[in-house]
PDB file of N, CA and C in Angstrom:
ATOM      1  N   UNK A   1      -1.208   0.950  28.298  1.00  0.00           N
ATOM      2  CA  UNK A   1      -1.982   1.673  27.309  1.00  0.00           C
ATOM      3  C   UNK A   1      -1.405   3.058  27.018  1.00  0.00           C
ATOM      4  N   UNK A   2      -0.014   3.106  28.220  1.00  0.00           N
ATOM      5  CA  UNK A   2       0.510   4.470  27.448  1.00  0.00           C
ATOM      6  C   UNK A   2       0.975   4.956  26.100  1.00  0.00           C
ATOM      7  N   UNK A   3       0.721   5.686  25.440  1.00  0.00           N
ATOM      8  CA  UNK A   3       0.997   6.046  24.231  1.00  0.00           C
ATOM      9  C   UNK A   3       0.638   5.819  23.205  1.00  0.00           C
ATOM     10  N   UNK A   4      -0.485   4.644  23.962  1.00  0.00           N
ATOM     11  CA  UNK A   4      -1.667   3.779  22.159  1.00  0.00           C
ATOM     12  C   UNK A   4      -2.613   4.543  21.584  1.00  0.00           C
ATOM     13  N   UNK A   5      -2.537   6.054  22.076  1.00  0.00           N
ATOM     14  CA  UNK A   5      -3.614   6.636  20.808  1.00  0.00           C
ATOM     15  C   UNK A   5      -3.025   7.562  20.190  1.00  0.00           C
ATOM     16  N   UNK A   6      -1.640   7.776  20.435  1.00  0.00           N
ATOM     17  CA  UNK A   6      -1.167   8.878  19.323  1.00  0.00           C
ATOM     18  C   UNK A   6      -0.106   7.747  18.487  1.00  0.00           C
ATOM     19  N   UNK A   7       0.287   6.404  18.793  1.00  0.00           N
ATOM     20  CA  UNK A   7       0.561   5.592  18.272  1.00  0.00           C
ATOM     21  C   UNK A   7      -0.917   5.244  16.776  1.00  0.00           C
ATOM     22  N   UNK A   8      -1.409   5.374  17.314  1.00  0.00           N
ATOM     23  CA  UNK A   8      -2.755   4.816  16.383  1.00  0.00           C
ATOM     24  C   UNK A   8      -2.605   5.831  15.692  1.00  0.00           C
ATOM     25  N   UNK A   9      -2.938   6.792  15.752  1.00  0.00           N
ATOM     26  CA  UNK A   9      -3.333   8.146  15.085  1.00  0.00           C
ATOM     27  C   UNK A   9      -2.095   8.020  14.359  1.00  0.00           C
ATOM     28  N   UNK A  10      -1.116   8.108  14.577  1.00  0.00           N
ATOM     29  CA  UNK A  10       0.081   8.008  13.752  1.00  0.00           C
ATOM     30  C   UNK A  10      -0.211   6.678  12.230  1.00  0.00           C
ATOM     31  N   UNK A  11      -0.080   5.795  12.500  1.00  0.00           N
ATOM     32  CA  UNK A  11      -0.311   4.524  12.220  1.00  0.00           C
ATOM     33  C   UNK A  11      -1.718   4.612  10.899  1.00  0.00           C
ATOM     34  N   UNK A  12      -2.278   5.173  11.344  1.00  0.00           N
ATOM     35  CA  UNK A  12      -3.713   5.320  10.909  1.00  0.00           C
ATOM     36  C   UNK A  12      -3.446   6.725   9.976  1.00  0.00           C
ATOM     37  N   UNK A  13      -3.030   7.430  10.310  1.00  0.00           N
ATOM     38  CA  UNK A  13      -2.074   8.834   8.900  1.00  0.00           C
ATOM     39  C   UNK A  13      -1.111   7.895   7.787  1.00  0.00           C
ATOM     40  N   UNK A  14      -0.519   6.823   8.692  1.00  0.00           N
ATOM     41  CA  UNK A  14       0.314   6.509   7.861  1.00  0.00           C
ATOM     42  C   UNK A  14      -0.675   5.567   6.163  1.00  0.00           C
ATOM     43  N   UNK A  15      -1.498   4.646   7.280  1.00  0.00           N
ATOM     44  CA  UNK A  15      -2.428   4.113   6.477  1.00  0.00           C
ATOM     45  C   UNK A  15      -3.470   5.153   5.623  1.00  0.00           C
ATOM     46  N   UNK A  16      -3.418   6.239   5.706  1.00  0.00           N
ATOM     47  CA  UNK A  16      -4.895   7.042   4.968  1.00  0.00           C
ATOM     48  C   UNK A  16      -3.696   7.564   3.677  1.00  0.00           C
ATOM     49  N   UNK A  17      -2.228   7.819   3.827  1.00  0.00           N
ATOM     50  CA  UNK A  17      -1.537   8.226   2.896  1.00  0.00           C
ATOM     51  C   UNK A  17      -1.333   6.775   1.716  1.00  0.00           C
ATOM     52  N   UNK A  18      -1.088   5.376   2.163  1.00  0.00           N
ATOM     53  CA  UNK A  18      -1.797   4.343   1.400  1.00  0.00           C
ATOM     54  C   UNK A  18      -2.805   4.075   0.468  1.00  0.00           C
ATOM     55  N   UNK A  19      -4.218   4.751   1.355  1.00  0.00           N
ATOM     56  CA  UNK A  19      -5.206   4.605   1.043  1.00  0.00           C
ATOM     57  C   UNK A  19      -5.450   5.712  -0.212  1.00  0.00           C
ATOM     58  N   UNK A  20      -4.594   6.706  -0.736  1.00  0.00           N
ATOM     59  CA  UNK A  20      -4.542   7.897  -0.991  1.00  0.00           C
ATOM     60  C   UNK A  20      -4.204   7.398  -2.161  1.00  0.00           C
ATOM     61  N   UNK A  21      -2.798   6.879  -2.117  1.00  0.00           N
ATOM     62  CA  UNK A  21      -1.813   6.727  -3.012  1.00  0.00           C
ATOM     63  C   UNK A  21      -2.849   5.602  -4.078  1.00  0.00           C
ATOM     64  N   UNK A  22      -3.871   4.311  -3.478  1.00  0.00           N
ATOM     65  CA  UNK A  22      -4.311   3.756  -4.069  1.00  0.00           C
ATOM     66  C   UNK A  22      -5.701   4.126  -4.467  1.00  0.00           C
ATOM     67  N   UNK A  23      -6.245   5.326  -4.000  1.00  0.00           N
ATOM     68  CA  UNK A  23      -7.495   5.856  -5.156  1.00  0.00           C
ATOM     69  C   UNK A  23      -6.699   6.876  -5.807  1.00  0.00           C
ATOM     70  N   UNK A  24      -5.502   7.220  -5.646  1.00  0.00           N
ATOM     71  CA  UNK A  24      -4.812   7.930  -7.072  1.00  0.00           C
ATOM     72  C   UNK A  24      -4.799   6.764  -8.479  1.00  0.00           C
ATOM     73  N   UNK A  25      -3.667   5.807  -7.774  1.00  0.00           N
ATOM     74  CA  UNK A  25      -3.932   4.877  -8.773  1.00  0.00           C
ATOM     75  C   UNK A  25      -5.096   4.582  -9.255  1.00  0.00           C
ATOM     76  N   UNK A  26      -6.500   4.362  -8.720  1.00  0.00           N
ATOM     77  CA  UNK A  26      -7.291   3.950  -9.151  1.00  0.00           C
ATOM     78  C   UNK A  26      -8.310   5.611 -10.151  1.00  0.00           C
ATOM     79  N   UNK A  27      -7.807   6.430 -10.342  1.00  0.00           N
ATOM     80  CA  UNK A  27      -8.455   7.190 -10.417  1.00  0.00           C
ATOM     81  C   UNK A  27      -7.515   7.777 -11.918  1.00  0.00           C
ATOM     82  N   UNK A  28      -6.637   7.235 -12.058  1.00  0.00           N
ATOM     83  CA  UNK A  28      -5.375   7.831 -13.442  1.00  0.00           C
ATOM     84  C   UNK A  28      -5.804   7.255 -14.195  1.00  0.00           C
ATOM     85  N   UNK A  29      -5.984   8.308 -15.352  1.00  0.00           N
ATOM     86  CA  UNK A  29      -5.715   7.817 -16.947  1.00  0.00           C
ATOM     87  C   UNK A  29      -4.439   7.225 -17.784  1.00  0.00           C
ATOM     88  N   UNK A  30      -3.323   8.029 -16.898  1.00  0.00           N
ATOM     89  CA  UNK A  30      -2.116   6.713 -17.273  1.00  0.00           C
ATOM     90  C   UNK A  30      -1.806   6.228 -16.216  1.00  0.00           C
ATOM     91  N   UNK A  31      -0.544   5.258 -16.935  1.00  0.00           N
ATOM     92  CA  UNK A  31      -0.283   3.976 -15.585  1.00  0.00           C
ATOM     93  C   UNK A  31       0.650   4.414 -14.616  1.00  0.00           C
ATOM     94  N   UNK A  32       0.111   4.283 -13.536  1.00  0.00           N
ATOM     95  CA  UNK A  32       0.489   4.201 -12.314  1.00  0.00           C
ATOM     96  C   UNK A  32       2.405   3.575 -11.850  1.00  0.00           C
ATOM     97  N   UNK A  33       3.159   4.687 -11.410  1.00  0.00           N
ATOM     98  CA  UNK A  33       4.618   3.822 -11.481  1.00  0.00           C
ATOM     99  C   UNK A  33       4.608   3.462  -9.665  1.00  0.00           C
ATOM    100  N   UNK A  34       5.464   2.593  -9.702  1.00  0.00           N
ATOM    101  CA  UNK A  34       5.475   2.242  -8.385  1.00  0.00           C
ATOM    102  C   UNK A  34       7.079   2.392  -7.782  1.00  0.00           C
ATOM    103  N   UNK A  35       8.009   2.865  -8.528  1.00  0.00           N
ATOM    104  CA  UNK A  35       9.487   3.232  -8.191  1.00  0.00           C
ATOM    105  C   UNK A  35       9.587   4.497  -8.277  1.00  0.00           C
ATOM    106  N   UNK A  36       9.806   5.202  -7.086  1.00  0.00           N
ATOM    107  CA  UNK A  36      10.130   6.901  -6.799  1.00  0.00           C
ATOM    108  C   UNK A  36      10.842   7.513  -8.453  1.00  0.00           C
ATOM    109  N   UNK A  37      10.723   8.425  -8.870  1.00  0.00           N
ATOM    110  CA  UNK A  37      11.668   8.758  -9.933  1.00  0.00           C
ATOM    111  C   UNK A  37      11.037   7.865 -11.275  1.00  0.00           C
ATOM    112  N   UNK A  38      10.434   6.964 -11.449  1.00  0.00           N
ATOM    113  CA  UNK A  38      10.377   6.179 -12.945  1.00  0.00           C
ATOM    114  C   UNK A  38       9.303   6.467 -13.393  1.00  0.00           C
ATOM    115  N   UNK A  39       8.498   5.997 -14.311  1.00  0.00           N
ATOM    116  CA  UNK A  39       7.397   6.367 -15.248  1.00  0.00           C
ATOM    117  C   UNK A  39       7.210   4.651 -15.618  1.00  0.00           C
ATOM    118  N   UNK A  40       5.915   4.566 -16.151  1.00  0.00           N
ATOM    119  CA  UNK A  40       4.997   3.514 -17.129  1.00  0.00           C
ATOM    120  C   UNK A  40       4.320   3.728 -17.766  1.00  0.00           C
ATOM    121  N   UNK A  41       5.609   3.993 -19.401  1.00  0.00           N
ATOM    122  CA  UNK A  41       4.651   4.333 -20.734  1.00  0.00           C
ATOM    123  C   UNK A  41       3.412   4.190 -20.937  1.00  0.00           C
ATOM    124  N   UNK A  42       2.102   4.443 -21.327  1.00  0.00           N
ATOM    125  CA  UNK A  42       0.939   3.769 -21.947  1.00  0.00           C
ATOM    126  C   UNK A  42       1.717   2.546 -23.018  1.00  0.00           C
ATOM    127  N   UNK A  43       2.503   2.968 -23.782  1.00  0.00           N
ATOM    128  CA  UNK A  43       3.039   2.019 -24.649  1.00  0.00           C
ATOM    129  C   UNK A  43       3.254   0.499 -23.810  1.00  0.00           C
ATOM    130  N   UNK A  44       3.089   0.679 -22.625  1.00  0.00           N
ATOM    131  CA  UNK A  44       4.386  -0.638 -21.674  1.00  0.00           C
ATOM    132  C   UNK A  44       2.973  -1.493 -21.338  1.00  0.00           C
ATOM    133  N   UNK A  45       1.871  -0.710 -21.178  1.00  0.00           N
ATOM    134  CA  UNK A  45       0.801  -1.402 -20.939  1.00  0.00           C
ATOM    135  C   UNK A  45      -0.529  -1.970 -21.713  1.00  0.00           C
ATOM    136  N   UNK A  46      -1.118  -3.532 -21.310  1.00  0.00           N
ATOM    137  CA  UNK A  46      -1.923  -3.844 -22.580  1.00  0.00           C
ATOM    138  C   UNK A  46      -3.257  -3.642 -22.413  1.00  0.00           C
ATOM    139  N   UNK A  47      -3.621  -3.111 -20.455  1.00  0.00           N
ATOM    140  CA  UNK A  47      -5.183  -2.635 -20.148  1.00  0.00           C
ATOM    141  C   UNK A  47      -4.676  -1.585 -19.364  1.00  0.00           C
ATOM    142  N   UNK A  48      -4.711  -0.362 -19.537  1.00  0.00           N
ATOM    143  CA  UNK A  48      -4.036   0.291 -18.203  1.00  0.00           C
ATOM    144  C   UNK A  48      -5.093   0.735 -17.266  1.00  0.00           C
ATOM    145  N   UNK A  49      -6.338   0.654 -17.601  1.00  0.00           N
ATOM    146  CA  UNK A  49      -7.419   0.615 -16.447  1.00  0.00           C
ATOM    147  C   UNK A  49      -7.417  -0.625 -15.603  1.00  0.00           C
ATOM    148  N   UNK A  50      -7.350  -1.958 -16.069  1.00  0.00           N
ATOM    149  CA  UNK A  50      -7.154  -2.832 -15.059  1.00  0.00           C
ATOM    150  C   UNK A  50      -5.944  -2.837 -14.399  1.00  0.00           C
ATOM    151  N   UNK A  51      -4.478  -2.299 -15.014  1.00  0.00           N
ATOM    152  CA  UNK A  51      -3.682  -2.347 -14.221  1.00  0.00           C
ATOM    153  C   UNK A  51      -3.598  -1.342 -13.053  1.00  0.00           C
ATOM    154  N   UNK A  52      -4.401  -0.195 -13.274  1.00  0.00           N
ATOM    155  CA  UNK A  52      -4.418   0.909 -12.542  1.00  0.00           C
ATOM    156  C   UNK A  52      -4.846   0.111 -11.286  1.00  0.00           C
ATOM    157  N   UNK A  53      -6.177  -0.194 -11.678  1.00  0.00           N
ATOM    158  CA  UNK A  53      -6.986  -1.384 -10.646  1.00  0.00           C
ATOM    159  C   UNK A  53      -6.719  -2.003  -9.930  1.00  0.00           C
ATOM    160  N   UNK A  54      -5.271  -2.942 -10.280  1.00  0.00           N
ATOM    161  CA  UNK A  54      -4.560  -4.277  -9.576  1.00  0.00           C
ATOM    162  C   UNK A  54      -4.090  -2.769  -8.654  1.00  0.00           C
ATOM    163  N   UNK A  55      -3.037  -1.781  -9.249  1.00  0.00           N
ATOM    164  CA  UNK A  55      -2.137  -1.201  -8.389  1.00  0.00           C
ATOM    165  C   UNK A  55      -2.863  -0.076  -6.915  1.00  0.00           C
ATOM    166  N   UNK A  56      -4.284   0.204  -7.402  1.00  0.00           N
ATOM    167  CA  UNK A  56      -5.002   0.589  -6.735  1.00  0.00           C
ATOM    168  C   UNK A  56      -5.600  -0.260  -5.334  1.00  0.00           C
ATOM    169  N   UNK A  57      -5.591  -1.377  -5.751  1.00  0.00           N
ATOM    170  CA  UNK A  57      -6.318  -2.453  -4.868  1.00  0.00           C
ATOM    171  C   UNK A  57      -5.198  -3.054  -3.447  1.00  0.00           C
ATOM    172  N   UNK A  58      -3.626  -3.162  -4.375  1.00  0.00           N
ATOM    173  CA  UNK A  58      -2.762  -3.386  -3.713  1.00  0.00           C
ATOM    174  C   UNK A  58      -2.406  -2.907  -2.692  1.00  0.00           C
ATOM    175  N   UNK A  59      -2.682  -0.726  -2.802  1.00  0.00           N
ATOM    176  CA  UNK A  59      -2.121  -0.232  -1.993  1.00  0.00           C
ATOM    177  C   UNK A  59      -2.769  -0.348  -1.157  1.00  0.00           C
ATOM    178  N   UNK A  60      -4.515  -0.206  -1.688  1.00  0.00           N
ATOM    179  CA  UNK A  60      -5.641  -0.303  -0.243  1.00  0.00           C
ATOM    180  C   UNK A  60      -5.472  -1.151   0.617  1.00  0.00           C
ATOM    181  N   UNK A  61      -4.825  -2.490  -0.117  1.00  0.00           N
ATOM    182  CA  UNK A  61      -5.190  -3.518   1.076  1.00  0.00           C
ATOM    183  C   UNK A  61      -3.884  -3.129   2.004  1.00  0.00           C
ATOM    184  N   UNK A  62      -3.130  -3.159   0.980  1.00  0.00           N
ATOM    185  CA  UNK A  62      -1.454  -2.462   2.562  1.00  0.00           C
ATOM    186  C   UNK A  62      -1.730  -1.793   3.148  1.00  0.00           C
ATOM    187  N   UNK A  63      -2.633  -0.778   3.584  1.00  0.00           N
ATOM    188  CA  UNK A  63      -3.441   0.473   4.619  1.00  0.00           C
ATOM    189  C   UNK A  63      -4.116  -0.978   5.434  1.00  0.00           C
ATOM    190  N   UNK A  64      -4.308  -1.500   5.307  1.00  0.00           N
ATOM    191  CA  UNK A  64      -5.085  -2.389   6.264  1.00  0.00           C
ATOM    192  C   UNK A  64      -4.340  -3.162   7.064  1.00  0.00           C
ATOM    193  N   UNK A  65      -2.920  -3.340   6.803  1.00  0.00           N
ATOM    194  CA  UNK A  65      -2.015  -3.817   8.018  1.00  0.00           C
ATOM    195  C   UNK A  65      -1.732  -2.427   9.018  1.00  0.00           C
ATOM    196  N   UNK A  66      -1.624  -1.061   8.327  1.00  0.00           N
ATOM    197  CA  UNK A  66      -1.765  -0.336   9.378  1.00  0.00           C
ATOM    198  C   UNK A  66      -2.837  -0.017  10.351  1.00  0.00           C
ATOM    199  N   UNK A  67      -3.510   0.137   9.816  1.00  0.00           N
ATOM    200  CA  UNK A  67      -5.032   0.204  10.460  1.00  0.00           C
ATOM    201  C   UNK A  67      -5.191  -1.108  11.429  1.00  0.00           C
ATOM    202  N   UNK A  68      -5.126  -2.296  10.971  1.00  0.00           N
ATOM    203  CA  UNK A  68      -4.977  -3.456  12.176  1.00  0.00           C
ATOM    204  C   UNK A  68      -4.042  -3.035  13.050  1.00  0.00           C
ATOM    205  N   UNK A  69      -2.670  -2.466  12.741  1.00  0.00           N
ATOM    206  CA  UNK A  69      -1.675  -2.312  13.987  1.00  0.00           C
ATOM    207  C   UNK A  69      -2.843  -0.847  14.719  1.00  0.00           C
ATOM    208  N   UNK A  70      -2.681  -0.186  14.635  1.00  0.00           N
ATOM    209  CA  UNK A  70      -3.753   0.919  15.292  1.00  0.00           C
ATOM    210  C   UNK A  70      -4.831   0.108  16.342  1.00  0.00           C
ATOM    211  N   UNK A  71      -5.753  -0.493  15.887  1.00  0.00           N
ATOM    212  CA  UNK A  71      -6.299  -0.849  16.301  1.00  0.00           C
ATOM    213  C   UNK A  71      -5.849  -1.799  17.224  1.00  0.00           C
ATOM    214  N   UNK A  72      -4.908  -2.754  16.982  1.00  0.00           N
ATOM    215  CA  UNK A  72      -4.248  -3.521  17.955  1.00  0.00           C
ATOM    216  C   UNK A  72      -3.839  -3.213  19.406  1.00  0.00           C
ATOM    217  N   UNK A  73      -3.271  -1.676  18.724  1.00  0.00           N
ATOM    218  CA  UNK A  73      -2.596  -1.063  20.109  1.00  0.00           C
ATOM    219  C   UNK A  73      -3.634  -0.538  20.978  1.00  0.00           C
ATOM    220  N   UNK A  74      -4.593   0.084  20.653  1.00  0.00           N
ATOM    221  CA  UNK A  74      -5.499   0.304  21.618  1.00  0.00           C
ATOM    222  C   UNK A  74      -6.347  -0.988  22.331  1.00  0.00           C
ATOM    223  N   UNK A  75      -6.426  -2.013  21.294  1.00  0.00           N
ATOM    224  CA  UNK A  75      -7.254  -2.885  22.366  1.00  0.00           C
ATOM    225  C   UNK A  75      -6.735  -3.536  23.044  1.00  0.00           C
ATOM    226  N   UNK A  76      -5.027  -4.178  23.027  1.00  0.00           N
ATOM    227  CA  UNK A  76      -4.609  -4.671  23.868  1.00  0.00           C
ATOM    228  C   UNK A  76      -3.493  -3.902  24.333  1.00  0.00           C
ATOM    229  N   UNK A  77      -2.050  -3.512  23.252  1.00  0.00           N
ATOM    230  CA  UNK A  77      -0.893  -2.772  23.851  1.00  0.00           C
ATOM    231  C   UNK A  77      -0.432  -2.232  22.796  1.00  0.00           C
ATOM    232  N   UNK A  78       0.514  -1.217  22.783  1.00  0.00           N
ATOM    233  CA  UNK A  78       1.399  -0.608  21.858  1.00  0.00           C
ATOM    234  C   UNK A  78       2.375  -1.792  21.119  1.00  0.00           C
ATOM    235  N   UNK A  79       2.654  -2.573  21.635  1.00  0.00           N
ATOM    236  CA  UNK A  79       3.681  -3.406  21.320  1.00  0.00           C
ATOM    237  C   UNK A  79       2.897  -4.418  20.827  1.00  0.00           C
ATOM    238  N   UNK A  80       2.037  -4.604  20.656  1.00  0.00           N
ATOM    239  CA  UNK A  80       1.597  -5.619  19.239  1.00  0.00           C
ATOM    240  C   UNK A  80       1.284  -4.745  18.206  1.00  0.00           C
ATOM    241  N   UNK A  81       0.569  -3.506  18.339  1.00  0.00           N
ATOM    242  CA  UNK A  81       0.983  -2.709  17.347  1.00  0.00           C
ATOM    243  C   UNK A  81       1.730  -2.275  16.623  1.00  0.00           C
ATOM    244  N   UNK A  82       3.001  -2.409  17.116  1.00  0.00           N
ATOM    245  CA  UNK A  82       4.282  -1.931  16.869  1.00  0.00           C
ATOM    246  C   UNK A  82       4.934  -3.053  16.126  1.00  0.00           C
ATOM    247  N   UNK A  83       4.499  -4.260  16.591  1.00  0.00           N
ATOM    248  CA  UNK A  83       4.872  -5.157  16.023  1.00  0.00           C
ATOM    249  C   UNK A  83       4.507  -5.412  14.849  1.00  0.00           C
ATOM    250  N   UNK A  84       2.673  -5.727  14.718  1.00  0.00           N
ATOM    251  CA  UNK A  84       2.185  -5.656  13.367  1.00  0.00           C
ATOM    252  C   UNK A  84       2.621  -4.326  12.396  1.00  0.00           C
ATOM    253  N   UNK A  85       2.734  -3.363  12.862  1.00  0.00           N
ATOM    254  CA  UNK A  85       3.084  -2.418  11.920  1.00  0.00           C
ATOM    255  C   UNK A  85       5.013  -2.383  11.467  1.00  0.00           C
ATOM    256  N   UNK A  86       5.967  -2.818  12.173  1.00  0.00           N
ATOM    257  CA  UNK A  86       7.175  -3.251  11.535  1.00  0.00           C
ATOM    258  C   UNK A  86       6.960  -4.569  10.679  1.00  0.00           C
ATOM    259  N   UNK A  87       6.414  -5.099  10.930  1.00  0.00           N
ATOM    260  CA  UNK A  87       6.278  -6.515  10.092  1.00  0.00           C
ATOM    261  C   UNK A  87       5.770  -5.866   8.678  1.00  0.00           C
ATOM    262  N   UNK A  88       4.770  -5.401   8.838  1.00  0.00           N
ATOM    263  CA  UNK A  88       4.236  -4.399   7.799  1.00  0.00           C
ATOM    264  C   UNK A  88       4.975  -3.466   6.998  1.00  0.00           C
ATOM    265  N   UNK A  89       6.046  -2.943   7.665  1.00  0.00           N
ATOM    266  CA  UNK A  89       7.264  -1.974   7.225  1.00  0.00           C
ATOM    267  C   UNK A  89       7.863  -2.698   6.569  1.00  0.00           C
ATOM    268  N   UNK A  90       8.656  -3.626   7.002  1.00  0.00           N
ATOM    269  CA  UNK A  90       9.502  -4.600   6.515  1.00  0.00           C
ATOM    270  C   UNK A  90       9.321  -5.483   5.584  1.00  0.00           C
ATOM    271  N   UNK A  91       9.034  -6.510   6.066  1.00  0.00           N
ATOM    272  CA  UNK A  91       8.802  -7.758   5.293  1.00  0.00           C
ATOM    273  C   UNK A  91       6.875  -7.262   4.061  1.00  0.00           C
ATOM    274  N   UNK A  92       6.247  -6.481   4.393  1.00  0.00           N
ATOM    275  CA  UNK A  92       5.502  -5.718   3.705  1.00  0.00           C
ATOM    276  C   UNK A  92       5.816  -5.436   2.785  1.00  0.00           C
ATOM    277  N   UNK A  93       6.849  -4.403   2.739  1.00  0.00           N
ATOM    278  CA  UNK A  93       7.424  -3.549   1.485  1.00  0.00           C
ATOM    279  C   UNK A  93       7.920  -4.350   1.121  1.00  0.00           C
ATOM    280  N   UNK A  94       8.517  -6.069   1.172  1.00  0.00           N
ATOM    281  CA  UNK A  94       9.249  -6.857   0.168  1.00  0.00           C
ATOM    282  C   UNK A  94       8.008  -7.152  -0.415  1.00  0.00           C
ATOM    283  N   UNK A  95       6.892  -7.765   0.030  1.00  0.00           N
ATOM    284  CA  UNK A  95       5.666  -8.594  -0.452  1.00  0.00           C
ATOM    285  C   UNK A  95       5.547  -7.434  -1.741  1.00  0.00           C
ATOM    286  N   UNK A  96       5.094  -6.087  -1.355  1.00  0.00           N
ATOM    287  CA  UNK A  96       4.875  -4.619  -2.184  1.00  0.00           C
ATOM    288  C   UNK A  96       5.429  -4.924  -3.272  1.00  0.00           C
ATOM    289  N   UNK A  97       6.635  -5.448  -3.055  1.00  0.00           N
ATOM    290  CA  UNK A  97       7.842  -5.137  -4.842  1.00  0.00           C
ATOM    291  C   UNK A  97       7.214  -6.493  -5.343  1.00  0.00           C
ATOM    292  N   UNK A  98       6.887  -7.363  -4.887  1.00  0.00           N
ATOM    293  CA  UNK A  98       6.404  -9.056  -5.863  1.00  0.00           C
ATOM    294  C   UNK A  98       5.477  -8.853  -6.316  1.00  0.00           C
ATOM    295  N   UNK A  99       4.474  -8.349  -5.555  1.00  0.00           N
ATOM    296  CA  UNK A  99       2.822  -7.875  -5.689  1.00  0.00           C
ATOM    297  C   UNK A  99       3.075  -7.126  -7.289  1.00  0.00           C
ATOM    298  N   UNK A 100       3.752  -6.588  -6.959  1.00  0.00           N
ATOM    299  CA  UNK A 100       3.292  -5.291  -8.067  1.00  0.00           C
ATOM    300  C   UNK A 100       4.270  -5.366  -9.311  1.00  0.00           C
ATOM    301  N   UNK A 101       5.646  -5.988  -9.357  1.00  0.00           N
ATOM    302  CA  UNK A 101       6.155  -6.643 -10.470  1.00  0.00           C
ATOM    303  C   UNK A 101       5.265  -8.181 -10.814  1.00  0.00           C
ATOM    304  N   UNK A 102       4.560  -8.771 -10.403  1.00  0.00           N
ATOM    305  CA  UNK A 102       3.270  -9.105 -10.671  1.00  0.00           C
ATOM    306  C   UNK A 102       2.310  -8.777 -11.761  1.00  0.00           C
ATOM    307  N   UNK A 103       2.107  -7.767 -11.204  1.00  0.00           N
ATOM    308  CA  UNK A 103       1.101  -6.593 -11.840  1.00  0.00           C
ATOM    309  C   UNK A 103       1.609  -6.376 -13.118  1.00  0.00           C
ATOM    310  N   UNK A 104       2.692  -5.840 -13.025  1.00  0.00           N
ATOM    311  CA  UNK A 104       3.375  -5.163 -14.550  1.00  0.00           C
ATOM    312  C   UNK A 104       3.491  -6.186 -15.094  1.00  0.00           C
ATOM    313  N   UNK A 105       3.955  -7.840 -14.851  1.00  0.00           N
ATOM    314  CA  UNK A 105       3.739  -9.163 -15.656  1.00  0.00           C
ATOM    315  C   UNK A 105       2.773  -8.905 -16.349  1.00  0.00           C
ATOM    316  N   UNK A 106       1.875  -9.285 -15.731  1.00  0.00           N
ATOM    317  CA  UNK A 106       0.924  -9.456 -16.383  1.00  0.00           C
ATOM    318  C   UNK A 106       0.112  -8.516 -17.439  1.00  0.00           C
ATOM    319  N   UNK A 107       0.369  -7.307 -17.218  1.00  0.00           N
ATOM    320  CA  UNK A 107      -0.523  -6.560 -17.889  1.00  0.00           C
ATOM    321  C   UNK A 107       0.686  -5.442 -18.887  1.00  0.00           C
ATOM    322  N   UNK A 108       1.855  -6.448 -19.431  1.00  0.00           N
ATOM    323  CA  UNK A 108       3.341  -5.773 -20.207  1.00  0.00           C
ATOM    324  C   UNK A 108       2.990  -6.296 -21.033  1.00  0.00           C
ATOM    325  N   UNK A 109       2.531  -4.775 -21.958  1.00  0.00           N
ATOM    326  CA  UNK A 109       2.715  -5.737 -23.559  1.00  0.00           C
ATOM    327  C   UNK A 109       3.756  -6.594 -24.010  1.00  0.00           C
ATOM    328  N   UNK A 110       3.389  -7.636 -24.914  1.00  0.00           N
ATOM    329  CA  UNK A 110       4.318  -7.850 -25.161  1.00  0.00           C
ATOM    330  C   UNK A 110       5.348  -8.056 -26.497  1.00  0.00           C
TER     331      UNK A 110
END
């Protein structure tokens, strides 16, 4: 159990900056970009409140693989935490880019 509560606490910052990023999205009058550096015209979009929505919803739920690793580590070990939260890093942030070119599918004018 050494090190599982500043592991959490970590883990759990990481997830509230998630949780952040997706009541921003959910809270913008324009659309929400999801690539460091780029923009999403109003022009590019055909509801940009529901897309805000999809991109808002997305990030919340990705805070919730951190928050499970947190929690993991304290109830049993650091190392399933660690685990759920690289899985989450990794193979996460690929799911992130489908999820959300998804999103822009669907809701790209056309």
């Amino acid at each position: 159990m050494e090190g599982a509560i500043p592991f959490a606490i970590i883990v759990w910052i990481c997830a509230l900056a998630f949780i952040s990023i997706g009541i921003y999205a959910l809270k913008r009058k324009t659309p929400m970009h999801f690539w460091s550096g780029t923009t999403v015209k109003p022009e590019e979009i055909s509801d940009v409140k529901a897309y805000n929505k999809a991109n808002g919803i997305m990030w919340i739920l990705y805070s919730f693989t951190f928050i499970l690793g947190g929690i993991l580590s304290l109830l049993f070990n650091t190392n399933i935490g660690g685990i759920i939260v690289a899985i989450s890093s990794t193979l996460g942030s690929i799911i992130l880019m489908l999820v959300y070119r998804r999103i822009y599918q669907k809701y790209k004018k056309l």
